[in-house]
N, C-alpha and C. Protein backbone atom coordinates (compact mmCIF):
# COMPACT_ATOMS: atom_id res chain seq x y z
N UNK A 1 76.37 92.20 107.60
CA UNK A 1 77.12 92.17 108.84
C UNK A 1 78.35 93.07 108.73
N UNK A 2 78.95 93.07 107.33
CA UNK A 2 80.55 93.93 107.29
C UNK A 2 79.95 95.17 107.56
N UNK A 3 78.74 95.45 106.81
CA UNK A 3 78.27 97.08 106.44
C UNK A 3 78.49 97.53 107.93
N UNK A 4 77.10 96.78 108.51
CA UNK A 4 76.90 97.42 110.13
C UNK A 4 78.39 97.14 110.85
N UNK A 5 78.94 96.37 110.97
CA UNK A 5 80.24 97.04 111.58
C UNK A 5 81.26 98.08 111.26
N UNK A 6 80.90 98.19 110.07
CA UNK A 6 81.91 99.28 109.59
C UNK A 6 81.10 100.89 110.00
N UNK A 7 80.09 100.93 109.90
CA UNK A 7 79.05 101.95 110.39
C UNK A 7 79.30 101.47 112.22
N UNK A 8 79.52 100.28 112.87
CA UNK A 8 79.35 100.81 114.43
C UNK A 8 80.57 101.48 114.77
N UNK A 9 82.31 100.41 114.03
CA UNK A 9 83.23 101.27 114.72
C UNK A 9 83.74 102.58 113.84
N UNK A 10 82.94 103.37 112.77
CA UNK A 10 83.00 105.00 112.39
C UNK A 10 82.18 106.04 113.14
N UNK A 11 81.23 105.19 113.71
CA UNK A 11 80.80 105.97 114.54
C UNK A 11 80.90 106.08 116.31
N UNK A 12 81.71 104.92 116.91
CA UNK A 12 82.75 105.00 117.88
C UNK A 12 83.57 105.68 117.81
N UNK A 13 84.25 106.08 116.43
CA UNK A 13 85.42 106.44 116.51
C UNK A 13 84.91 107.94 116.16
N UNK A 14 83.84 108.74 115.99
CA UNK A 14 83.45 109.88 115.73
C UNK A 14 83.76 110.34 114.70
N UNK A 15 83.96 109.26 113.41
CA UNK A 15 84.50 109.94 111.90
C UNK A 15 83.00 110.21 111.37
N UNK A 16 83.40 110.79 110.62
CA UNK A 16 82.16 111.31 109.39
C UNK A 16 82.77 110.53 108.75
N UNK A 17 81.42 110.25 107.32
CA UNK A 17 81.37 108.91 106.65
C UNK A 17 82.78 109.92 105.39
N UNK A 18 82.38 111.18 105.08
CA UNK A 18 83.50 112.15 104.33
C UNK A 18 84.86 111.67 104.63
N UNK A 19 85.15 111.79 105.64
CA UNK A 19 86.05 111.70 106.86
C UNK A 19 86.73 110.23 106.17
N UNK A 20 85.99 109.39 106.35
CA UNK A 20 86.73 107.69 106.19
C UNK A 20 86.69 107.35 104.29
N UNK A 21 85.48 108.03 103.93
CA UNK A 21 85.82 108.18 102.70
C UNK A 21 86.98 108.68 101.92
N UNK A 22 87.33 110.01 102.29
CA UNK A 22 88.23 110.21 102.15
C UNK A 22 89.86 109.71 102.43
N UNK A 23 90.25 109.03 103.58
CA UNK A 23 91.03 108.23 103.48
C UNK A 23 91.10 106.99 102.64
N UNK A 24 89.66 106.70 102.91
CA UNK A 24 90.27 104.89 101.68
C UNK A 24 90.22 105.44 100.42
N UNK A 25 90.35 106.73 100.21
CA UNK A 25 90.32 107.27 98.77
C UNK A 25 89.30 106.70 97.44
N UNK A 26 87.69 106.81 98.41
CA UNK A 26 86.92 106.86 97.47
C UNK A 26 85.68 107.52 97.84
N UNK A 27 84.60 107.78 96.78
CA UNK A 27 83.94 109.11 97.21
C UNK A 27 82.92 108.58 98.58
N UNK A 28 82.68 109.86 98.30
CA UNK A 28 81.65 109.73 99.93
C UNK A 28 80.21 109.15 99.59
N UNK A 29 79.40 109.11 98.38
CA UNK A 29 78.44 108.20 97.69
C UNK A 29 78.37 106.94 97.23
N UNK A 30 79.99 106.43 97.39
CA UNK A 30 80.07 105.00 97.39
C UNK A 30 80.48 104.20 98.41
N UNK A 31 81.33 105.05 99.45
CA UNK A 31 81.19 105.09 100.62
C UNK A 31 79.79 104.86 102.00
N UNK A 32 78.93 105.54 101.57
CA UNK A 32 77.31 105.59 102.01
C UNK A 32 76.80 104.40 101.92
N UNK A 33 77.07 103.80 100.45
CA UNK A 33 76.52 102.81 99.97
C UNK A 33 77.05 101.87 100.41
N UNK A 34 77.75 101.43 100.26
CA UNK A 34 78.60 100.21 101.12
C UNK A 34 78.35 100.31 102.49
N UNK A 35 78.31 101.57 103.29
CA UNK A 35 77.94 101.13 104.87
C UNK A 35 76.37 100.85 104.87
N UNK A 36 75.44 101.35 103.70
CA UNK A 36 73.70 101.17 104.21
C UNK A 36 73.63 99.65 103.47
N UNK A 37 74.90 98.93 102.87
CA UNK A 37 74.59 97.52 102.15
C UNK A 37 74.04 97.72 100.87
N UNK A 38 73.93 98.59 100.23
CA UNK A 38 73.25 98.79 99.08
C UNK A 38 74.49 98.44 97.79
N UNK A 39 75.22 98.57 97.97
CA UNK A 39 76.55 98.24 97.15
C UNK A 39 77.49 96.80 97.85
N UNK A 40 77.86 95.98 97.11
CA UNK A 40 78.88 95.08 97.42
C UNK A 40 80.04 95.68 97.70
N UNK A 41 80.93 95.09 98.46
CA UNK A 41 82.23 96.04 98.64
C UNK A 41 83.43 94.88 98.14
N UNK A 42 84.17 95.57 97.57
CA UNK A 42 85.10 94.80 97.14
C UNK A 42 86.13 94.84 98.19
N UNK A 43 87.19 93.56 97.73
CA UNK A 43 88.59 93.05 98.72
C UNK A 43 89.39 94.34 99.11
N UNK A 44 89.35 95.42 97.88
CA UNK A 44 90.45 96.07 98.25
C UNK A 44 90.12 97.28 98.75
N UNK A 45 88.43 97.52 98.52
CA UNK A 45 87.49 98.52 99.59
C UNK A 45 87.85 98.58 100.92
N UNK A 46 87.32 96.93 100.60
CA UNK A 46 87.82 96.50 102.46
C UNK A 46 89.04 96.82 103.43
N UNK A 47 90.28 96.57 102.54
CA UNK A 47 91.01 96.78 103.22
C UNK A 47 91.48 98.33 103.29
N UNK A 48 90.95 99.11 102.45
CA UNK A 48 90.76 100.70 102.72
C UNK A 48 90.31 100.77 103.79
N UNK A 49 89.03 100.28 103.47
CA UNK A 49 88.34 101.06 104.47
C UNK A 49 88.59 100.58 106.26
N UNK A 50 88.87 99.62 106.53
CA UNK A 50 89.79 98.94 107.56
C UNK A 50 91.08 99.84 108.33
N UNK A 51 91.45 99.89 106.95
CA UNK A 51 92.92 101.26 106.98
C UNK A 51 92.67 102.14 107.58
N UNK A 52 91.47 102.76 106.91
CA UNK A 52 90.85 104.02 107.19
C UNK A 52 90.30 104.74 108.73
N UNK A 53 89.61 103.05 108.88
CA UNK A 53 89.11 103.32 110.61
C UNK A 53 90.33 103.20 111.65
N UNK A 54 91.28 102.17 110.95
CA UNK A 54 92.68 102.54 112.06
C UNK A 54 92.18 100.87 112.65
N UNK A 55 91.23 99.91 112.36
CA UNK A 55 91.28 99.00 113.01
C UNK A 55 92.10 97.61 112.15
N UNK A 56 91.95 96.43 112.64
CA UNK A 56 92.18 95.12 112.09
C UNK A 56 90.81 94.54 111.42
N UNK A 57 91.25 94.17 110.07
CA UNK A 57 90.32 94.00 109.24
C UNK A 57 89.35 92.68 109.60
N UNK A 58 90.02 92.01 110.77
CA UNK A 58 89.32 90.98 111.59
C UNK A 58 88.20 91.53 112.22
N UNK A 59 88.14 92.71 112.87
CA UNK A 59 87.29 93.32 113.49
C UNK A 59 85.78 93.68 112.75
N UNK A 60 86.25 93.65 111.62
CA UNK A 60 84.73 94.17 110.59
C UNK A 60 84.08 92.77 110.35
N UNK A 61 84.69 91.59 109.92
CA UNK A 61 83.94 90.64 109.75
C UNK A 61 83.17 89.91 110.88
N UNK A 62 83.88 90.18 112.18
CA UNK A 62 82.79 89.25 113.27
C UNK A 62 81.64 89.36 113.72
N UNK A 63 80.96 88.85 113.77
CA UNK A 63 79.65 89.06 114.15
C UNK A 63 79.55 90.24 115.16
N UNK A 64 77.96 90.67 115.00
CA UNK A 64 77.84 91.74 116.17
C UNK A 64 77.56 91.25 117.43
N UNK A 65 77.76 91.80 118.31
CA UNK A 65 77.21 90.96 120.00
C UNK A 65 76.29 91.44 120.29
């Protein structure tokens, strides 16, 4: 559920996965992985990557509608 929201609002927001990778300051292959679920993401991923999209880290955990 985190993955796919973090993949719906990067791609609302028209970032490349490079793009958000690069802000939460980690590569773009572990980056990938964490949005296709293939990797666990850790606490402080999260709040990168949260950072990164510019949203509230509330927003990634809620369910999709």
């Amino acid at each position: 559920m985190i993955s796919a929201n973090i993949r719906k609002v990067r791609k609302a927001r028209n970032f490349s996965q490079d793009y958000v990778a690069m802000k939460a300051r980690i590569s773009q292959n572990a980056y990938s992985k964490i949005e296709l679920g293939y990797s666990k993401i850790s606490l402080e991923r999260f709040f990168l990557i949260a950072d990164a999209l510019g949203v509230d880290y509330t927003q990634l955990i809620q369910p999709n509608d």
